[in-house]
C-alpha atoms as a PDB file:
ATOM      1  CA  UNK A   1      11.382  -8.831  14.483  1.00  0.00           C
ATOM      2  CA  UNK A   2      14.876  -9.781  14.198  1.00  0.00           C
ATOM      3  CA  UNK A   3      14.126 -13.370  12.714  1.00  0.00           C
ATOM      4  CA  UNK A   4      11.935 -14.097  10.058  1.00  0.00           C
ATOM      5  CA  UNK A   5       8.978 -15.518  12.868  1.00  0.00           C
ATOM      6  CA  UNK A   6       7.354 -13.150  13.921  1.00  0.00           C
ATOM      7  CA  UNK A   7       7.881 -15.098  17.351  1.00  0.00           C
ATOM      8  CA  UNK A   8      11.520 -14.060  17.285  1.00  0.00           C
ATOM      9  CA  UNK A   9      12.355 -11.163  19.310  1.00  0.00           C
ATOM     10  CA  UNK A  10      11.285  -7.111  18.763  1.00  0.00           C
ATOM     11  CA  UNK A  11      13.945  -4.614  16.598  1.00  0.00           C
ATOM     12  CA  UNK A  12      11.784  -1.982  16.707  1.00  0.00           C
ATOM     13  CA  UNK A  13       8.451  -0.260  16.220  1.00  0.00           C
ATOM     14  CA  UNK A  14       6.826   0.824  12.655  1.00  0.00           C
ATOM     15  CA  UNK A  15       3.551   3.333  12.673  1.00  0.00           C
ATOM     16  CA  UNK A  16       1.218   3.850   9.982  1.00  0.00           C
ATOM     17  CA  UNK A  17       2.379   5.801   6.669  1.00  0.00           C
ATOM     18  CA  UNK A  18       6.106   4.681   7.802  1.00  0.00           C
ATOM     19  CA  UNK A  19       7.605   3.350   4.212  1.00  0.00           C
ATOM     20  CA  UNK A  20      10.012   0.746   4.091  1.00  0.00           C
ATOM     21  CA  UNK A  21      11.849  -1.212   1.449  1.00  0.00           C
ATOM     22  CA  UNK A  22      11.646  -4.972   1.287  1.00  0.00           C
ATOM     23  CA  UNK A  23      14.327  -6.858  -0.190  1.00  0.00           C
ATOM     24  CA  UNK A  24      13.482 -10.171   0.624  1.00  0.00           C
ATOM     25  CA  UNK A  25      10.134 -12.142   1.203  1.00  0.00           C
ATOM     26  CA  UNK A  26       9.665 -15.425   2.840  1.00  0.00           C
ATOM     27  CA  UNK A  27       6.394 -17.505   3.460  1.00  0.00           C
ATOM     28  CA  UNK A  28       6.297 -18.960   6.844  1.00  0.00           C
ATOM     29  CA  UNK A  29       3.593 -21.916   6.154  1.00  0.00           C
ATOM     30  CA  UNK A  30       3.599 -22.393   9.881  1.00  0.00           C
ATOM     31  CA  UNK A  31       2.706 -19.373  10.834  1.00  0.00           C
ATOM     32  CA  UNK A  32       0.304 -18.609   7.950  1.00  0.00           C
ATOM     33  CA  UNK A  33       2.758 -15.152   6.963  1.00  0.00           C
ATOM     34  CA  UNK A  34       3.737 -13.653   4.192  1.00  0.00           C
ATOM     35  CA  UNK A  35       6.892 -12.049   5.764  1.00  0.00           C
ATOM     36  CA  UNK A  36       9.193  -9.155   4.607  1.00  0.00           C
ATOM     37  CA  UNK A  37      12.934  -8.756   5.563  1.00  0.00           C
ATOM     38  CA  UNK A  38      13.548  -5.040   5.570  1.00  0.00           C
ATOM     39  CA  UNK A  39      16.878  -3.399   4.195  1.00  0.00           C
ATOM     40  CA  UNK A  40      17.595  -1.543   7.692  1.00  0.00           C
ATOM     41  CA  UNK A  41      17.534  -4.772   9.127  1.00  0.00           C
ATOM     42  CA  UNK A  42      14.716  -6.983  10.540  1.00  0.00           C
ATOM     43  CA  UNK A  43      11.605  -8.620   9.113  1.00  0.00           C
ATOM     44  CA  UNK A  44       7.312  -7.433   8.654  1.00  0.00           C
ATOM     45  CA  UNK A  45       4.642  -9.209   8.164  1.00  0.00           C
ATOM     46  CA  UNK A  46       3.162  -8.766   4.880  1.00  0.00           C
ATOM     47  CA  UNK A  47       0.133 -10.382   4.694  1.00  0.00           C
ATOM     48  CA  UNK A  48      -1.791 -12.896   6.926  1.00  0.00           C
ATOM     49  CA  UNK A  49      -2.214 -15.887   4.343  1.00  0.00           C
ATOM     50  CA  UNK A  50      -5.490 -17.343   6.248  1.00  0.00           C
ATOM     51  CA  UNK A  51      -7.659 -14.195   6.044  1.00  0.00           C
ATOM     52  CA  UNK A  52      -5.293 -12.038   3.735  1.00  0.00           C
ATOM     53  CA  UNK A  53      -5.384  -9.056   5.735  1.00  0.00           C
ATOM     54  CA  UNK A  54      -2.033  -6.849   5.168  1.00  0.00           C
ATOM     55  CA  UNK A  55      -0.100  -4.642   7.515  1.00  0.00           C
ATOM     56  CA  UNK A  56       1.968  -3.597   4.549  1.00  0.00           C
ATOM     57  CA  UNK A  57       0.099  -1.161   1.372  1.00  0.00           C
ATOM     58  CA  UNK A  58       2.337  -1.042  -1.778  1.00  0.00           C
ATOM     59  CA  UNK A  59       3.524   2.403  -2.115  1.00  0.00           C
ATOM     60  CA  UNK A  60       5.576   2.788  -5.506  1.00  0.00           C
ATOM     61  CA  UNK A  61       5.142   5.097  -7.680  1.00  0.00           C
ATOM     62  CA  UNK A  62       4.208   4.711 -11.497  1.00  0.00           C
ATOM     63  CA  UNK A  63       1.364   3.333 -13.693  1.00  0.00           C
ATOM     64  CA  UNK A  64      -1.280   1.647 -12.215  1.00  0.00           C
ATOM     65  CA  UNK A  65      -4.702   0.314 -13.869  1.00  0.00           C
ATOM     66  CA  UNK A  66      -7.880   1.670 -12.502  1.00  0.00           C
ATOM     67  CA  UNK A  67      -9.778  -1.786 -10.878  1.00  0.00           C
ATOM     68  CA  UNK A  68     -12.791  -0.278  -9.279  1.00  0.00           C
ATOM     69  CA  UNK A  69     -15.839   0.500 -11.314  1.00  0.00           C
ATOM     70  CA  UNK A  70     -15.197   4.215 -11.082  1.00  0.00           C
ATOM     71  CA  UNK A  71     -12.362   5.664  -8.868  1.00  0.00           C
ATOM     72  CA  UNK A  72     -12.540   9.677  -7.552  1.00  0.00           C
ATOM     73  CA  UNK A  73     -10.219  12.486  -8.243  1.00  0.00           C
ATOM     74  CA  UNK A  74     -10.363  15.396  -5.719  1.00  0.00           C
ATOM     75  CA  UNK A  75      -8.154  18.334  -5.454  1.00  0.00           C
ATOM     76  CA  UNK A  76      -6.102  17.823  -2.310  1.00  0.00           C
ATOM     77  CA  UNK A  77      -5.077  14.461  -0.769  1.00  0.00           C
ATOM     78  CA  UNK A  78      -8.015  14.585   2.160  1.00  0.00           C
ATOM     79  CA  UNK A  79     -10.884  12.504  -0.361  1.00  0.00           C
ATOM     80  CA  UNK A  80     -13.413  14.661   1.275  1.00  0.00           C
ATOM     81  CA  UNK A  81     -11.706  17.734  -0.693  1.00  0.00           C
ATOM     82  CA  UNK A  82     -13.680  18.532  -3.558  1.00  0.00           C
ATOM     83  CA  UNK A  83     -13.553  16.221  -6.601  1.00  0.00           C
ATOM     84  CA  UNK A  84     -13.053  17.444  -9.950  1.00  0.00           C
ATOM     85  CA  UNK A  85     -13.394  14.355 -12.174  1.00  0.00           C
ATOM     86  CA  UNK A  86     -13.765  10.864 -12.178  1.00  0.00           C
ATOM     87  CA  UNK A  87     -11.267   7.772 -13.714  1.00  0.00           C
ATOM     88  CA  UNK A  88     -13.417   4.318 -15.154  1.00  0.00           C
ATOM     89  CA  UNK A  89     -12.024   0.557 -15.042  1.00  0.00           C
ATOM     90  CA  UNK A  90      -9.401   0.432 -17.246  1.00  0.00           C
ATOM     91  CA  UNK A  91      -8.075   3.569 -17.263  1.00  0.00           C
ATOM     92  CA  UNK A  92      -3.942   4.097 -16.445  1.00  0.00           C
ATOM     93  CA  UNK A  93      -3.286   6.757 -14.571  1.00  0.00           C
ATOM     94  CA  UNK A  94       0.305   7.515 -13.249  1.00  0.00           C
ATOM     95  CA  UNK A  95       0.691   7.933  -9.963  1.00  0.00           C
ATOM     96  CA  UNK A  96       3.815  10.664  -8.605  1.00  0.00           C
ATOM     97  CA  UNK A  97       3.540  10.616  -4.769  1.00  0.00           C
ATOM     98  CA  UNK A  98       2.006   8.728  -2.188  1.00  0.00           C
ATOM     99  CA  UNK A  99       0.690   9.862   1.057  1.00  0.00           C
ATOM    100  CA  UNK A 100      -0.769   7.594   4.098  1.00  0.00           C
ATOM    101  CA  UNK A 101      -3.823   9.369   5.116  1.00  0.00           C
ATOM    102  CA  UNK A 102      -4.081   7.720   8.782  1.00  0.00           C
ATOM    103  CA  UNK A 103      -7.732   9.977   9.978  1.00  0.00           C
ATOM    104  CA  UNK A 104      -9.252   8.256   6.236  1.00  0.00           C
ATOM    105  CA  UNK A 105      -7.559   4.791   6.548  1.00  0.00           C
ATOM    106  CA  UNK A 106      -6.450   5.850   2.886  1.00  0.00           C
ATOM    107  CA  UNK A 107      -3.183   5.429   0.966  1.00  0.00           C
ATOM    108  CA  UNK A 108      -3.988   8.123  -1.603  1.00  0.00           C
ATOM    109  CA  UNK A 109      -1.772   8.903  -4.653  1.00  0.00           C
ATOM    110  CA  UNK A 110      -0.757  12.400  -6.629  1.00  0.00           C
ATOM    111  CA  UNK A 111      -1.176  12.024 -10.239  1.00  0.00           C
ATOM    112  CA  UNK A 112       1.100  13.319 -12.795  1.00  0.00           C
ATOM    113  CA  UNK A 113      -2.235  14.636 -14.503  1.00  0.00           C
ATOM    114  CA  UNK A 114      -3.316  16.428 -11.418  1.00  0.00           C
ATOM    115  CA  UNK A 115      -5.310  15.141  -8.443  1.00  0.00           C
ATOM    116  CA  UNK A 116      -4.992  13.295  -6.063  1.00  0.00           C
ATOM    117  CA  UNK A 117      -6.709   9.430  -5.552  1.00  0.00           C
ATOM    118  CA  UNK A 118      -7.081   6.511  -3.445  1.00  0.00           C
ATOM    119  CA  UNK A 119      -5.289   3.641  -3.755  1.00  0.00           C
ATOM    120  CA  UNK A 120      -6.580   1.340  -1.039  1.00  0.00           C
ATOM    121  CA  UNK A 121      -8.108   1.373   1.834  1.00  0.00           C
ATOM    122  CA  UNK A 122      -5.802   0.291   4.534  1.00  0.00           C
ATOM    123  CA  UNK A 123      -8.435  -0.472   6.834  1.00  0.00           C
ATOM    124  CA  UNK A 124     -10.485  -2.958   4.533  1.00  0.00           C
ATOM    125  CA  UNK A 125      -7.981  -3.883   2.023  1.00  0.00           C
ATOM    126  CA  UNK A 126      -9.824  -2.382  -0.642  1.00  0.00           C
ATOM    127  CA  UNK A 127      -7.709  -1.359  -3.859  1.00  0.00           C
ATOM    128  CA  UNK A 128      -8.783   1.299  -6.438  1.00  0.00           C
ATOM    129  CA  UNK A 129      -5.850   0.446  -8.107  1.00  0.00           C
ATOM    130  CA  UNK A 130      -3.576  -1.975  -9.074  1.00  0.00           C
ATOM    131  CA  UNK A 131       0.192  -1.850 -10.248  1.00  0.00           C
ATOM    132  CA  UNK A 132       1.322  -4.743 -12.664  1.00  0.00           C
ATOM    133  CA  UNK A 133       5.201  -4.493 -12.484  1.00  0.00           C
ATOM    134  CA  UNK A 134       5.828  -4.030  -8.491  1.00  0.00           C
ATOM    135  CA  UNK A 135       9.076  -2.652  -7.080  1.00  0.00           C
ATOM    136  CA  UNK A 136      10.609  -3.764  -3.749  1.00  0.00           C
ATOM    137  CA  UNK A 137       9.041  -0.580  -2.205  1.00  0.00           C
ATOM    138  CA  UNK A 138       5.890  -1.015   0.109  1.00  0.00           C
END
């Protein structure tokens, strides 16, 4: 939208595995939003603040911690390739490319180690993985 409410009027249209960079956040209390002003110009929502549903799925690269109780490492992005091994809570793995898998409702990241994992579920919410120091890229 061109304001910050997401009321305000339309710039234009994002689709899924589209990445942008936010530079600026702002929390509209009256509308419940966590919302996102975008460097090309306009704003997202982030999150819904009520049921915590996000439009948005973090997308930098880097280290992330392993949150689930066991997370899946297959050979080619699709998680229905085969897997070859298996990462535990706790475990850092570093994560080297990113890839929206729309048909899976996956954001699934290339690791530096070989592999490829999910990140979250964009569907659900559901995170395999967590970054501690986040960039402005989501």
């Amino acid at each position: 939208t061109a304001e910050a409410s997401k009321e305000s009027s339309s710039v234009r249209e994002l689709h899924f595995g589209d990445i942008v960079d936010v530079v600026e956040t702002r929390l509209i209390s009256s509308e419940s939003r966590l919302r996102g002003k975008l460097s090309g110009g306009g704003w997202i929502s982030i999150q819904n603040c009520v049921s915590n549903f996000r439009w948005l799925a973090q997308s930098s690269l880097g280290t992330y911690t392993v949150v689930a109780k066991t997370a899946a490492v297959t050979e080619e992005a699709s998680k229905d390739s085969r897997k070859f091994r298996e990462v535990s809570t706790g475990a850092l793995v570093e994560i080297v490319e990113t890839l929206a898998v729309d048909t899976e409702h996956r954001l699934r990241g290339r690791l530096a180690t070989g592999g490829w994992m999910s990140i979250q579920n964009t569907q659900t919410g559901f995170r395999w993985v967590v970054q501690e120091s986040v960039p402005g890229k989501y």
